[in-house]
C-alpha atoms as a PDB file:
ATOM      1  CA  UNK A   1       3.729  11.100 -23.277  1.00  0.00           C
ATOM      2  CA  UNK A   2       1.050  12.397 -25.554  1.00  0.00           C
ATOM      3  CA  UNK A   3      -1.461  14.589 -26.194  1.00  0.00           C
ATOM      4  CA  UNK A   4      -5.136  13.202 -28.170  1.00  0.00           C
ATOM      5  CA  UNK A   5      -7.892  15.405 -28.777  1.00  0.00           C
ATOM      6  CA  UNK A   6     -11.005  13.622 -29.150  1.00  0.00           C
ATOM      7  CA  UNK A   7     -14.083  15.437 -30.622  1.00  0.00           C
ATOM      8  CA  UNK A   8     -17.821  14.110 -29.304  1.00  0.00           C
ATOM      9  CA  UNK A   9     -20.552  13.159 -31.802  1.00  0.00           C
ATOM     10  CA  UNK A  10     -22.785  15.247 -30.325  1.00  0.00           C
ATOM     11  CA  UNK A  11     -25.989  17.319 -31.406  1.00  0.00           C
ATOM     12  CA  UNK A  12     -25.791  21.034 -31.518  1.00  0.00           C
ATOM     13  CA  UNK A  13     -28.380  20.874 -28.262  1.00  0.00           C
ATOM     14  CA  UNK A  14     -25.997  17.854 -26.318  1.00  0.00           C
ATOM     15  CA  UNK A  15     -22.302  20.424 -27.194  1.00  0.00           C
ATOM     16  CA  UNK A  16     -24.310  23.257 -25.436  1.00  0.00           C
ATOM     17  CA  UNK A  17     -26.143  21.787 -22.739  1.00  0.00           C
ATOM     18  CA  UNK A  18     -22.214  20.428 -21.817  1.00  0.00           C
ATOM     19  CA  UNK A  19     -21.150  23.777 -22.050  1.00  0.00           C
ATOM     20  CA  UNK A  20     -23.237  24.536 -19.499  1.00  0.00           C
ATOM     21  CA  UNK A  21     -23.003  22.082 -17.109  1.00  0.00           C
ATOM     22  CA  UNK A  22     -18.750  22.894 -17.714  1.00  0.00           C
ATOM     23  CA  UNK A  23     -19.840  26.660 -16.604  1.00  0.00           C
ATOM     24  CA  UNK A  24     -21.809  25.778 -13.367  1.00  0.00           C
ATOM     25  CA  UNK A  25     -19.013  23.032 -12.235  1.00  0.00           C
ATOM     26  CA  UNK A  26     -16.732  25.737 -12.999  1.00  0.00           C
ATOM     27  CA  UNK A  27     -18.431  28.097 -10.499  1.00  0.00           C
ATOM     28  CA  UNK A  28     -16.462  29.146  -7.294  1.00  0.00           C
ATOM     29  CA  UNK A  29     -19.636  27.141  -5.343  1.00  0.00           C
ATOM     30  CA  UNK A  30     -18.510  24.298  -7.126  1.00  0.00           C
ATOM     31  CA  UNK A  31     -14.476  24.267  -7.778  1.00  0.00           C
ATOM     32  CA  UNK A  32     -13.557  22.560  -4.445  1.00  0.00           C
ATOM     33  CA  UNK A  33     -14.848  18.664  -4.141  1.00  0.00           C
ATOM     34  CA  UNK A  34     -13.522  15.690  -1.810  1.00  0.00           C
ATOM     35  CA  UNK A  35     -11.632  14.372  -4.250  1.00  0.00           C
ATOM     36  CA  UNK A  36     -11.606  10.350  -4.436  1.00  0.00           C
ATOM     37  CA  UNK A  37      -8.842   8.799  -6.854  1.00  0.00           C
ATOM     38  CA  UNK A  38     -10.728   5.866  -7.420  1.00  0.00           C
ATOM     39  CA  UNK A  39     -15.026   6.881  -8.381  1.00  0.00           C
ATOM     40  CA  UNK A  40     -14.753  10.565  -8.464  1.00  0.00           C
ATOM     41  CA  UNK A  41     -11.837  12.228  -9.877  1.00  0.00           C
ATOM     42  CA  UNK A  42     -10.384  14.464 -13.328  1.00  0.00           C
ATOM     43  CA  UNK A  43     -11.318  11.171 -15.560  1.00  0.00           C
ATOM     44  CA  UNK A  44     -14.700   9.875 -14.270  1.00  0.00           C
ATOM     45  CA  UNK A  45     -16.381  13.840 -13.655  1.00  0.00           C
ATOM     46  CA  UNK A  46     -15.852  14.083 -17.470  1.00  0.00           C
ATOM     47  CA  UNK A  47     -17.234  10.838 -18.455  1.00  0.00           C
ATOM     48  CA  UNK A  48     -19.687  11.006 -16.455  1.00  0.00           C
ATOM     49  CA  UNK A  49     -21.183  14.464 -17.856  1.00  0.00           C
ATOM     50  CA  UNK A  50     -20.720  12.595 -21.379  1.00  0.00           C
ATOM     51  CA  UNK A  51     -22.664  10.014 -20.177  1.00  0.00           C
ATOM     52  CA  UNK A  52     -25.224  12.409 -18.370  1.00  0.00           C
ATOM     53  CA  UNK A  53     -25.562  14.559 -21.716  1.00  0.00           C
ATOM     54  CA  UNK A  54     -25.868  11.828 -24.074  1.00  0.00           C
ATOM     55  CA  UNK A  55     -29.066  10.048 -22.449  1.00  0.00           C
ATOM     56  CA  UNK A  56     -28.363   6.945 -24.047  1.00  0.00           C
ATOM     57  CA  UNK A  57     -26.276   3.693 -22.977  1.00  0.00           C
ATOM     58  CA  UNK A  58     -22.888   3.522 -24.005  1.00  0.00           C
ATOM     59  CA  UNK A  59     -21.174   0.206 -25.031  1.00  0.00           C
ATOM     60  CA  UNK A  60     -17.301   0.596 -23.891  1.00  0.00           C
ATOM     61  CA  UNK A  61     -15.183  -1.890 -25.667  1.00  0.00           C
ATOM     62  CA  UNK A  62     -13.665  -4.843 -23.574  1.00  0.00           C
ATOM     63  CA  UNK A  63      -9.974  -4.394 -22.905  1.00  0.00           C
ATOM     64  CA  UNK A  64      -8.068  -7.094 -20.972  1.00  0.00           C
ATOM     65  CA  UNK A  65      -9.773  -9.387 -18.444  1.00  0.00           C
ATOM     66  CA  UNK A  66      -9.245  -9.942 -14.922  1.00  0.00           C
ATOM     67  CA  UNK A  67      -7.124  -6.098 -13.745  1.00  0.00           C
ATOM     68  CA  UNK A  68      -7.743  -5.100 -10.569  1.00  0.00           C
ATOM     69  CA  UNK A  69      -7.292  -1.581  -9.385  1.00  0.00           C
ATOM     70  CA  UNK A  70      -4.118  -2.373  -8.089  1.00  0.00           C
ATOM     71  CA  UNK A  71      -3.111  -4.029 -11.594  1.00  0.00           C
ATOM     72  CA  UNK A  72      -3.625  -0.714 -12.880  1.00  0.00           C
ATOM     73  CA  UNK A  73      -2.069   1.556 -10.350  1.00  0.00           C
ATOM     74  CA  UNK A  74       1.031  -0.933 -10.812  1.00  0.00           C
ATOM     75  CA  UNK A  75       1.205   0.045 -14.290  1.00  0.00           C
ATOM     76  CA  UNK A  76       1.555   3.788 -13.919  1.00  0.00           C
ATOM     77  CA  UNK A  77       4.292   3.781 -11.411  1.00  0.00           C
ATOM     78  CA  UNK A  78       5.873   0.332 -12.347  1.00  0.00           C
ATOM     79  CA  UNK A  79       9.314   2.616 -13.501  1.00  0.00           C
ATOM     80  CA  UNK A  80       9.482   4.063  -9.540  1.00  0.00           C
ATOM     81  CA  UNK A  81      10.199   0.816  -7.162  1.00  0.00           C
ATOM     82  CA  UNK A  82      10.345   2.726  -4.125  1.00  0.00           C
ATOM     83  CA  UNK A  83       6.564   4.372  -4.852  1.00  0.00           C
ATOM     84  CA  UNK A  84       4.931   1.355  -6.601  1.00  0.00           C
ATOM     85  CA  UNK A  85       6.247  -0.823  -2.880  1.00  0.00           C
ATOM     86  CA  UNK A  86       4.493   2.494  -0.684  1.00  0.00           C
ATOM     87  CA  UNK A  87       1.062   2.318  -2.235  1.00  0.00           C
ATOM     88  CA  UNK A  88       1.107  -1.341  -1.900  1.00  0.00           C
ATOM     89  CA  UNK A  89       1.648  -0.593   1.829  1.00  0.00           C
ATOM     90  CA  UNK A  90      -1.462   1.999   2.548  1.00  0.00           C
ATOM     91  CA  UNK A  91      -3.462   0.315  -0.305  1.00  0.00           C
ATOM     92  CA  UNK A  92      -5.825  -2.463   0.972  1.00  0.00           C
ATOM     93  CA  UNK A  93      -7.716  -6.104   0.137  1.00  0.00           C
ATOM     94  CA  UNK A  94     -10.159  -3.871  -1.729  1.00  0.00           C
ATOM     95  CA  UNK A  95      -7.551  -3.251  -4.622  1.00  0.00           C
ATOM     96  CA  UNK A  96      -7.805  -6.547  -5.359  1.00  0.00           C
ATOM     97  CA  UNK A  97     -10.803  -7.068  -6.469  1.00  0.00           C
ATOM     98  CA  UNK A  98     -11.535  -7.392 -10.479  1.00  0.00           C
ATOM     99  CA  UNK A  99     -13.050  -4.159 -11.902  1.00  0.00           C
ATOM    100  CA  UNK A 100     -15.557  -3.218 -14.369  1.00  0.00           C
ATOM    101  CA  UNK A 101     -14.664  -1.692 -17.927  1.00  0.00           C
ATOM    102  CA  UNK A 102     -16.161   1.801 -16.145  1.00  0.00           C
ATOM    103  CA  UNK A 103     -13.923   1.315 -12.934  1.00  0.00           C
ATOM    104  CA  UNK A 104     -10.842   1.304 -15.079  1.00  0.00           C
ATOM    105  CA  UNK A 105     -11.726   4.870 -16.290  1.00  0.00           C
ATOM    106  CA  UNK A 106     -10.431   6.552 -13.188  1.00  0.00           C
ATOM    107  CA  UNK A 107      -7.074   6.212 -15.155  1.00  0.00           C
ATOM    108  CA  UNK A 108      -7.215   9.094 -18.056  1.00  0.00           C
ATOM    109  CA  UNK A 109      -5.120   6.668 -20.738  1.00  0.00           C
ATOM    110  CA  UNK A 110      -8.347   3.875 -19.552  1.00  0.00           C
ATOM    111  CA  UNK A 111     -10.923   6.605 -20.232  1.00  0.00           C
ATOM    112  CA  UNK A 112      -9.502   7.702 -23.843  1.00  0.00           C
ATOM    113  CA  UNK A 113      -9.497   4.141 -24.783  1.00  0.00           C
ATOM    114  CA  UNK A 114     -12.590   3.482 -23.549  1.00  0.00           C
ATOM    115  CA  UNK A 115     -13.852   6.532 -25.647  1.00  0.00           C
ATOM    116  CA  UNK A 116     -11.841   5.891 -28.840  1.00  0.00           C
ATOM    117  CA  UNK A 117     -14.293   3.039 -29.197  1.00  0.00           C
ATOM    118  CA  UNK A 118     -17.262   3.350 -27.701  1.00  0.00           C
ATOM    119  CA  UNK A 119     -20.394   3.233 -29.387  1.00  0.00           C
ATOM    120  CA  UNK A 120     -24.198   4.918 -28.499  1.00  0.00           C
ATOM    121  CA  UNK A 121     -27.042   2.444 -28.260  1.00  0.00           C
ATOM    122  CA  UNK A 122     -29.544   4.421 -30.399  1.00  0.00           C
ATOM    123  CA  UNK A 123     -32.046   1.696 -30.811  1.00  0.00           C
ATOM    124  CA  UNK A 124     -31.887  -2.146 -31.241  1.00  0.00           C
ATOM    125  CA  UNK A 125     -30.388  -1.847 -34.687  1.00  0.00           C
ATOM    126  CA  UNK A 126     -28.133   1.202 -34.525  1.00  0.00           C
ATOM    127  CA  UNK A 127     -25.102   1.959 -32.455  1.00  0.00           C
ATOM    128  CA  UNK A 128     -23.091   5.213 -33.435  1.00  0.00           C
ATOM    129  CA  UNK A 129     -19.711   5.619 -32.436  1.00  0.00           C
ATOM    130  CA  UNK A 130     -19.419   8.200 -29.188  1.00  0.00           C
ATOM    131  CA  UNK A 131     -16.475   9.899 -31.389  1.00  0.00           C
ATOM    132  CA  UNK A 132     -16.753  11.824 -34.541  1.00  0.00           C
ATOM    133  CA  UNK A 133     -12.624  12.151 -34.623  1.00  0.00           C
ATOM    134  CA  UNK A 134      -9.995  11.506 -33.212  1.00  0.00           C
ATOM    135  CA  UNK A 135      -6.122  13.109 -33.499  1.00  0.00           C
ATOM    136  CA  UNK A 136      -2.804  12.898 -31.970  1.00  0.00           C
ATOM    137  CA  UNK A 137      -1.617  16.558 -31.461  1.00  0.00           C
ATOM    138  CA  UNK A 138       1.167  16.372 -29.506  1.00  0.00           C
ATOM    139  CA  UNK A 139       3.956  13.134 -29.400  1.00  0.00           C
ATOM    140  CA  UNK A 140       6.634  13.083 -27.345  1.00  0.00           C
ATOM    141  CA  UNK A 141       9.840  13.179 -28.619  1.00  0.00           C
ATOM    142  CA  UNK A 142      11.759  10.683 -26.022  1.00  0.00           C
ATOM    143  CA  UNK A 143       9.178   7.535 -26.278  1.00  0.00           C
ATOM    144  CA  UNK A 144      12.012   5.387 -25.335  1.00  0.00           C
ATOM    145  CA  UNK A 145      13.133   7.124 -22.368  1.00  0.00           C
ATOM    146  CA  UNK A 146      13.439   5.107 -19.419  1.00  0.00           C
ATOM    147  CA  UNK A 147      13.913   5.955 -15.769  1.00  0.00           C
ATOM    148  CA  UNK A 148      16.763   4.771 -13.718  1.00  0.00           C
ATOM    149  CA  UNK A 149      15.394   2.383 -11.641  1.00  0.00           C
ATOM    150  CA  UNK A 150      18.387   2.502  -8.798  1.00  0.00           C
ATOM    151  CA  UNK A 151      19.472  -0.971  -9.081  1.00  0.00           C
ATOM    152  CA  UNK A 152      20.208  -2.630  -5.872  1.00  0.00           C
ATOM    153  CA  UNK A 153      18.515   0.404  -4.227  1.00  0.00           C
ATOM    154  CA  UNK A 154      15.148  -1.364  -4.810  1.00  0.00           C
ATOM    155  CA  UNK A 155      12.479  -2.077  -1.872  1.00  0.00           C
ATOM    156  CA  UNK A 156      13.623  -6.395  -2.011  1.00  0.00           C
ATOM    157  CA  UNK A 157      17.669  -6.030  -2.437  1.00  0.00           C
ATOM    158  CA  UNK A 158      17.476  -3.066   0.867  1.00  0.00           C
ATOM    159  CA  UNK A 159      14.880  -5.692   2.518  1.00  0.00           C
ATOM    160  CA  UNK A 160      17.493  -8.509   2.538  1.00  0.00           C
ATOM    161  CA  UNK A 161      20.113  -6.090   3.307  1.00  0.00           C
ATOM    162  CA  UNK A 162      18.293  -5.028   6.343  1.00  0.00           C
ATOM    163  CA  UNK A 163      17.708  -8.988   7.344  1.00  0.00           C
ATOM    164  CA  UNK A 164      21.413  -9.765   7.145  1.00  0.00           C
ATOM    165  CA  UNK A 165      22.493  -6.517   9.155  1.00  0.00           C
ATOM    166  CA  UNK A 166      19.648  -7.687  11.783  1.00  0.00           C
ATOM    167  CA  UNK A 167      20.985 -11.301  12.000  1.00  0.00           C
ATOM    168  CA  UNK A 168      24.242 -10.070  12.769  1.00  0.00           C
ATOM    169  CA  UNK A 169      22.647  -8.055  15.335  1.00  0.00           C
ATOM    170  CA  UNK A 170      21.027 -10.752  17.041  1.00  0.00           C
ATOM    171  CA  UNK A 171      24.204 -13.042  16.711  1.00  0.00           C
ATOM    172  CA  UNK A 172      26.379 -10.403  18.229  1.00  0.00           C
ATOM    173  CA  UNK A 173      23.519 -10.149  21.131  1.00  0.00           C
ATOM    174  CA  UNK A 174      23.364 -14.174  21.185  1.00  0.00           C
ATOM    175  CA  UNK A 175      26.882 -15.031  20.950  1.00  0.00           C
ATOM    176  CA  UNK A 176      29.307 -11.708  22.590  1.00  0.00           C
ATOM    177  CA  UNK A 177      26.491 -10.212  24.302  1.00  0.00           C
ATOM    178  CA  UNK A 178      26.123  -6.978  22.509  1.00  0.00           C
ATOM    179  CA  UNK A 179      22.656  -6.129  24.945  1.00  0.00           C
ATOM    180  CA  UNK A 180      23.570  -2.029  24.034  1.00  0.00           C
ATOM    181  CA  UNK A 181      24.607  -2.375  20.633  1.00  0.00           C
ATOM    182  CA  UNK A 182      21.277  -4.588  20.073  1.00  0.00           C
ATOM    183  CA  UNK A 183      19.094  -2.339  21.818  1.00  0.00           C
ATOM    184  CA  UNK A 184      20.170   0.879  19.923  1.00  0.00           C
ATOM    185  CA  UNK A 185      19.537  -1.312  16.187  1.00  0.00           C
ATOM    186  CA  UNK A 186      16.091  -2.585  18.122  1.00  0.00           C
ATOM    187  CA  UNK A 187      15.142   1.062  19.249  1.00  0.00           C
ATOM    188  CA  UNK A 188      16.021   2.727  15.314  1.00  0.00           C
ATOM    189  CA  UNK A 189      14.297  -0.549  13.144  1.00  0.00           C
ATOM    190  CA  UNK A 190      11.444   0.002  15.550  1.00  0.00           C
ATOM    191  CA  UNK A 191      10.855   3.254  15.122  1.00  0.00           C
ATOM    192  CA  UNK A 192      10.914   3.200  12.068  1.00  0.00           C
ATOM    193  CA  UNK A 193       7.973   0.569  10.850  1.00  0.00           C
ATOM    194  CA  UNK A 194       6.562   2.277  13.635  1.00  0.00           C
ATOM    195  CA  UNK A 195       6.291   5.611  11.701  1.00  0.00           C
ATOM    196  CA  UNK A 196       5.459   3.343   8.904  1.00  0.00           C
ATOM    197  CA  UNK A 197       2.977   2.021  10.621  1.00  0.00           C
ATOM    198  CA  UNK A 198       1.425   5.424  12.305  1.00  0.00           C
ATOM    199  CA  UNK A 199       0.509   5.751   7.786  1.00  0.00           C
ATOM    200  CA  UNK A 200      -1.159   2.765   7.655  1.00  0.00           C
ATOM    201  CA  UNK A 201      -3.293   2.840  10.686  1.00  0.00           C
ATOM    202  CA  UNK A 202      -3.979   6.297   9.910  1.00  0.00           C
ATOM    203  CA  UNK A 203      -5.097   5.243   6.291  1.00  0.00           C
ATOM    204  CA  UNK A 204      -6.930   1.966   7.829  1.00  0.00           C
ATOM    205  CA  UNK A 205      -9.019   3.766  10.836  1.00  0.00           C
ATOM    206  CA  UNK A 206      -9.351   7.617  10.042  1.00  0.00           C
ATOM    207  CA  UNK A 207      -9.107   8.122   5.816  1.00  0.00           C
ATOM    208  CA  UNK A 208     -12.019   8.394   4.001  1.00  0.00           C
ATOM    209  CA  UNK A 209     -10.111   7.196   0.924  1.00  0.00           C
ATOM    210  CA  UNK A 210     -11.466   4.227  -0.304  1.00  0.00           C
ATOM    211  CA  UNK A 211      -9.670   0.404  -0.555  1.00  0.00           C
ATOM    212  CA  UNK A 212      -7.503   1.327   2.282  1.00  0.00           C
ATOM    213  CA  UNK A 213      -9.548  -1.345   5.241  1.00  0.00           C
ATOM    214  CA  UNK A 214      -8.832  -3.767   5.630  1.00  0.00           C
ATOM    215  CA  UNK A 215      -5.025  -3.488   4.804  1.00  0.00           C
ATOM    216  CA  UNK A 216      -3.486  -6.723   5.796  1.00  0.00           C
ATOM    217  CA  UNK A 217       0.380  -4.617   5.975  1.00  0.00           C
ATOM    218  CA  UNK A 218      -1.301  -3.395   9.819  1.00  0.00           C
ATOM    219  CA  UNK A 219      -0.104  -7.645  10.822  1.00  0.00           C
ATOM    220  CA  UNK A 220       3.459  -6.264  10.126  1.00  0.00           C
ATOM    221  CA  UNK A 221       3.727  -2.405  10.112  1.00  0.00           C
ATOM    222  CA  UNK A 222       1.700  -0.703  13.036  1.00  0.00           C
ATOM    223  CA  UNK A 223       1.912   2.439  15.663  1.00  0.00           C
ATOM    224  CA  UNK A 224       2.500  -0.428  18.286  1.00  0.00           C
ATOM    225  CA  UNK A 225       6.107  -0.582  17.277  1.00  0.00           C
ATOM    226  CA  UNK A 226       6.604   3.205  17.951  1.00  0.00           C
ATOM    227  CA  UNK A 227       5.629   3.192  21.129  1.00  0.00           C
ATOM    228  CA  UNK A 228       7.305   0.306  21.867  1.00  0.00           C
ATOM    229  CA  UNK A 229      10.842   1.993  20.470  1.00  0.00           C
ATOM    230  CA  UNK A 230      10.291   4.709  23.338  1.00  0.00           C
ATOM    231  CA  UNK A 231      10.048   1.162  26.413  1.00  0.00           C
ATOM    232  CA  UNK A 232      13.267   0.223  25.254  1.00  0.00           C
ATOM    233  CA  UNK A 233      14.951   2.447  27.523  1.00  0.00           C
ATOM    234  CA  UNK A 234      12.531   2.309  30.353  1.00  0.00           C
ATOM    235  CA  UNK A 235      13.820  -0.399  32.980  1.00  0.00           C
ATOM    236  CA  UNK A 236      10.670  -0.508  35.212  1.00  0.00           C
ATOM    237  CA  UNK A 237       8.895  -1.279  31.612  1.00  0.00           C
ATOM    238  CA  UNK A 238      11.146  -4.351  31.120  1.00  0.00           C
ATOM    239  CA  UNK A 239       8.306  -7.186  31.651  1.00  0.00           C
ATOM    240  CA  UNK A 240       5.873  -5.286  29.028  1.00  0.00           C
ATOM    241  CA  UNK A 241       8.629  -5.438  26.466  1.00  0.00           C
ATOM    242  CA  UNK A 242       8.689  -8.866  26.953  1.00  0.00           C
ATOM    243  CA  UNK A 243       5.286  -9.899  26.577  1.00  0.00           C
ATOM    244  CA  UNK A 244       5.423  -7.266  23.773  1.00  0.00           C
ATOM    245  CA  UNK A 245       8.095  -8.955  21.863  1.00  0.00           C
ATOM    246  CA  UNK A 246       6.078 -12.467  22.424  1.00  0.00           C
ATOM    247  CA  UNK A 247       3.130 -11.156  21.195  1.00  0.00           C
ATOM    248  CA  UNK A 248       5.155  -9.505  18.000  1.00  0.00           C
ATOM    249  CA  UNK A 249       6.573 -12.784  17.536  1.00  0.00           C
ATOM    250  CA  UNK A 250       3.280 -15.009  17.272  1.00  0.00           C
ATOM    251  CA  UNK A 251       1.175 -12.415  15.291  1.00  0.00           C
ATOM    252  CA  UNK A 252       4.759 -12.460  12.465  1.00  0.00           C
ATOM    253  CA  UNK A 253       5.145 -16.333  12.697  1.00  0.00           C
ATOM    254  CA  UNK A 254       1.130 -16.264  11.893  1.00  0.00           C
ATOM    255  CA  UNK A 255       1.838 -13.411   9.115  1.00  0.00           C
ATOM    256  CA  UNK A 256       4.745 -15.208   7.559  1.00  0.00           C
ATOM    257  CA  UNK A 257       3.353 -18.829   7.938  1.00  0.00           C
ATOM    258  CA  UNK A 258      -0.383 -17.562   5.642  1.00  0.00           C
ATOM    259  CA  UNK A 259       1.619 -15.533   3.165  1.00  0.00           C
ATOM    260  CA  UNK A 260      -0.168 -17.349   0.778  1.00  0.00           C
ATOM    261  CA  UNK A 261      -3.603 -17.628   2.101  1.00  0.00           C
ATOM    262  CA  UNK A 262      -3.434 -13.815   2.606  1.00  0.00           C
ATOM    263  CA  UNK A 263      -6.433 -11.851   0.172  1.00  0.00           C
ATOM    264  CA  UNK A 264      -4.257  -8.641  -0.339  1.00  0.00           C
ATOM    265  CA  UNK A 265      -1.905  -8.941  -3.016  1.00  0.00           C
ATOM    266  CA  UNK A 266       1.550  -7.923  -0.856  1.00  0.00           C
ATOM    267  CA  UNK A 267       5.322  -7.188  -2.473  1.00  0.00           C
ATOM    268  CA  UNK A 268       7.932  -9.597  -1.925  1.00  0.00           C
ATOM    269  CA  UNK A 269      10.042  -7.351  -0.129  1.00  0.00           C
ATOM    270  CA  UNK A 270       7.635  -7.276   2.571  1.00  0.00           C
ATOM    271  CA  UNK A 271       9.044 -10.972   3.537  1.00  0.00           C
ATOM    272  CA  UNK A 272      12.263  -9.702   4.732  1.00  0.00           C
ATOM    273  CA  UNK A 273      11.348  -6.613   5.758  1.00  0.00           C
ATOM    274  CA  UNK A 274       8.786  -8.208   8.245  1.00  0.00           C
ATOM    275  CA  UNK A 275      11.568 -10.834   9.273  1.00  0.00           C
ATOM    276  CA  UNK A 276      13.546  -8.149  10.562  1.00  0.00           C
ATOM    277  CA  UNK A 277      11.237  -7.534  13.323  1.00  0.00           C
ATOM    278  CA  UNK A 278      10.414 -11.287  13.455  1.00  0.00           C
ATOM    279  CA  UNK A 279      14.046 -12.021  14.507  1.00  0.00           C
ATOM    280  CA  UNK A 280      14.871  -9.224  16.463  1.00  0.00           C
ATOM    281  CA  UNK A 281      11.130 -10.110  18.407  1.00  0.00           C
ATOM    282  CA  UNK A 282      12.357 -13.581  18.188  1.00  0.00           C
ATOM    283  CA  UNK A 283      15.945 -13.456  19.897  1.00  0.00           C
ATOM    284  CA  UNK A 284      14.638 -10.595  22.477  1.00  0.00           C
ATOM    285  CA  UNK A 285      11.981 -12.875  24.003  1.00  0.00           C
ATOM    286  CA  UNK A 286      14.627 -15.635  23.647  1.00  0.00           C
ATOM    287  CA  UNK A 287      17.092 -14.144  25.627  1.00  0.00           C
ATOM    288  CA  UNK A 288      15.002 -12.454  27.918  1.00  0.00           C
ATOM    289  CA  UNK A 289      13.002 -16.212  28.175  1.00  0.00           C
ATOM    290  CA  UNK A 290      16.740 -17.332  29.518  1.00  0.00           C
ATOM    291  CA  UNK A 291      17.734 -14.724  31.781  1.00  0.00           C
ATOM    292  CA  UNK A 292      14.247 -15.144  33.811  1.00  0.00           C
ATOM    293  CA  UNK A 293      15.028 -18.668  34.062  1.00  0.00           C
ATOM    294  CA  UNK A 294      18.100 -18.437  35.157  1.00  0.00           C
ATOM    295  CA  UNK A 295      17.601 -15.880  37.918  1.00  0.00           C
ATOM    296  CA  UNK A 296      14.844 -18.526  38.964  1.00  0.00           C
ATOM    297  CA  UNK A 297      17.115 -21.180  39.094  1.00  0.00           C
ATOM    298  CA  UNK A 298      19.385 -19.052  40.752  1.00  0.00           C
ATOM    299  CA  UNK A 299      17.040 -17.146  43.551  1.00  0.00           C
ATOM    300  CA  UNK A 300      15.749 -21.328  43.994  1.00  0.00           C
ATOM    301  CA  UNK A 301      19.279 -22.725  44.415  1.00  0.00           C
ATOM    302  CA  UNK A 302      20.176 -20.213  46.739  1.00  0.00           C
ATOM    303  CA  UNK A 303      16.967 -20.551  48.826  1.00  0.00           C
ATOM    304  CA  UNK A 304      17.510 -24.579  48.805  1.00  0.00           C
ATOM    305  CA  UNK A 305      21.250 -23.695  49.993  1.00  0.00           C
ATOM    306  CA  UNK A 306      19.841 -21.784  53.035  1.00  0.00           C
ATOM    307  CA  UNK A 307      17.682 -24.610  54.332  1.00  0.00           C
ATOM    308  CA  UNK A 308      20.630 -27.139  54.270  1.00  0.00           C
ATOM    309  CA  UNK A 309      22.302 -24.839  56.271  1.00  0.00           C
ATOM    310  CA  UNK A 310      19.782 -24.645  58.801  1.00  0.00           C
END
């Protein structure tokens, strides 16, 4: 953490026609905006009434190639696993795309590089720097500090955790018959990337925030699964969950199978995570596959048994 004040090289004229433009943004008319965390936030508003004031092009310096917006989100919350994995889940192919030297000024650190540097295009043979000075006024004391980053608690160690517990399931259900015991674990994992899900498609559909659609996660993680949750328990609802968990089934094995064809950067831990549902889909079609044709077999024995007899 630190704090740089940067002074303009600006005119007399430039320093107070940006005083006034601070005033009238400052106005109550003017306070409240749709804020947009990407093109129109506390970093860009500033540059851009730099830019505005000064009249002239600016030449940013080039930092390094090839960062996508999602590159640079990554790099602010790289310390916090658990948030870094959810804003790879609502964020969509659109943060994948390589930015511009401007785009990367959404980020404040981006924008005071960009500024430390920058030069005005005054004519074909002069540049001036945009800066006149530049000083570091407050440094923070613990520059070494890092964050406890919970260990096994990450998003990929709980993902395979959650992939063992749900083979068990399924070989308990396979094996011993545990139809209850798998149908409470099917109704809670469910639920759960159902509410997950209920984010995204919210996010994909219904936000106004940009790079959200398309968002690739929806293949995995979508309201679908809620409702779904709620079937479980619904007998007369038994043939939808059926074709439900066939359709779950396909749409995963298709997911899993283009991993990496896919043009969304994704997390790891999204492999076991979307497994889960893969197998329990998987072995609930399976079983549900033998039971119809055994009662088939069954109602056609018994019908073949009654015409012998006659």
């Amino acid at each position: 953490m630190e704090v740089v004040e940067q002074e303009l090289n600006l005119t007399l004229q430039q320093k107070q026609q940006l005083w006034e433009d601070l005033y009238i943004n400052a106005l109550p008319e003017n306070r409240q905006y749709r804020y947009n965390f990407l093109y129109d936030n506390c970093a860009t508003r500033p540059r851009d009434m730099v830019e505005n004031i000064i009249g002239k092009p600016i030449i940013y310096p080039l930092s390094k190639p090839n960062q996508t917006f999602r590159d640079l989100i990554h790099e602010c919350v790289n310390e916090f696993a658990w948030m870094e994995f959810g804003i790879d889940l609502v964020l969509g192919s659109g943060a994948d795309k390589y930015i511009t030297e401007r785009e990367k000024m959404f980020l404040p650190h981006y924008l005071m590089n960009a500024f430390e540097d920058a030069k005005v295009h005054r004519s074909d043979t002069i540049n001036s720097p945009l800066l006149s000075s530049s000083v570091k006024v407050l440094q923070s004391e613990n520059e070494d500090f890092k964050r406890n980053e919970l260990g096994i608690l990450k998003p990929l160690p709980v993902a395979f955790a959650l992939l063992f517990i749900t083979l068990l399931i399924s070989f308990l259900q396979l094996r011993f018959h545990h139809d209850r015991t798998a149908r409470i674990y099917d109704t809670m994992l469910f639920s759960m990337a159902g509410i997950g899900g209920l984010i995204v498609t919210f996010l994909v559909f219904f936000s106004e925030h940009p790079i959200t659609n398309p968002n690739w996660n929806l293949a995995w993680l979508h309201i679908g699964h809620l409702l779904i949750a709620v079937l479980f328990w619904v007998k007369s609802m038994k043939k939808v969950v059926y074709y439900y968990h066939f359709i779950n089934f396909a749409v995963l094995s298709l997911f899993l199978l283009s991993w990496w064809f896919l043009p969304q950067q994704l997390p790891l831990a999204i492999i076991p995570f979307a497994m889960s549902l893969w197998v329990r889909s998987g072995s609930s079609f399976y079983i549900k596959r033998n039971d119809y044709l055994k009662n088939r077999q069954y109602k056609t024995a018994k019908y073949m048994q009654a015409g012998w007899r006659r």
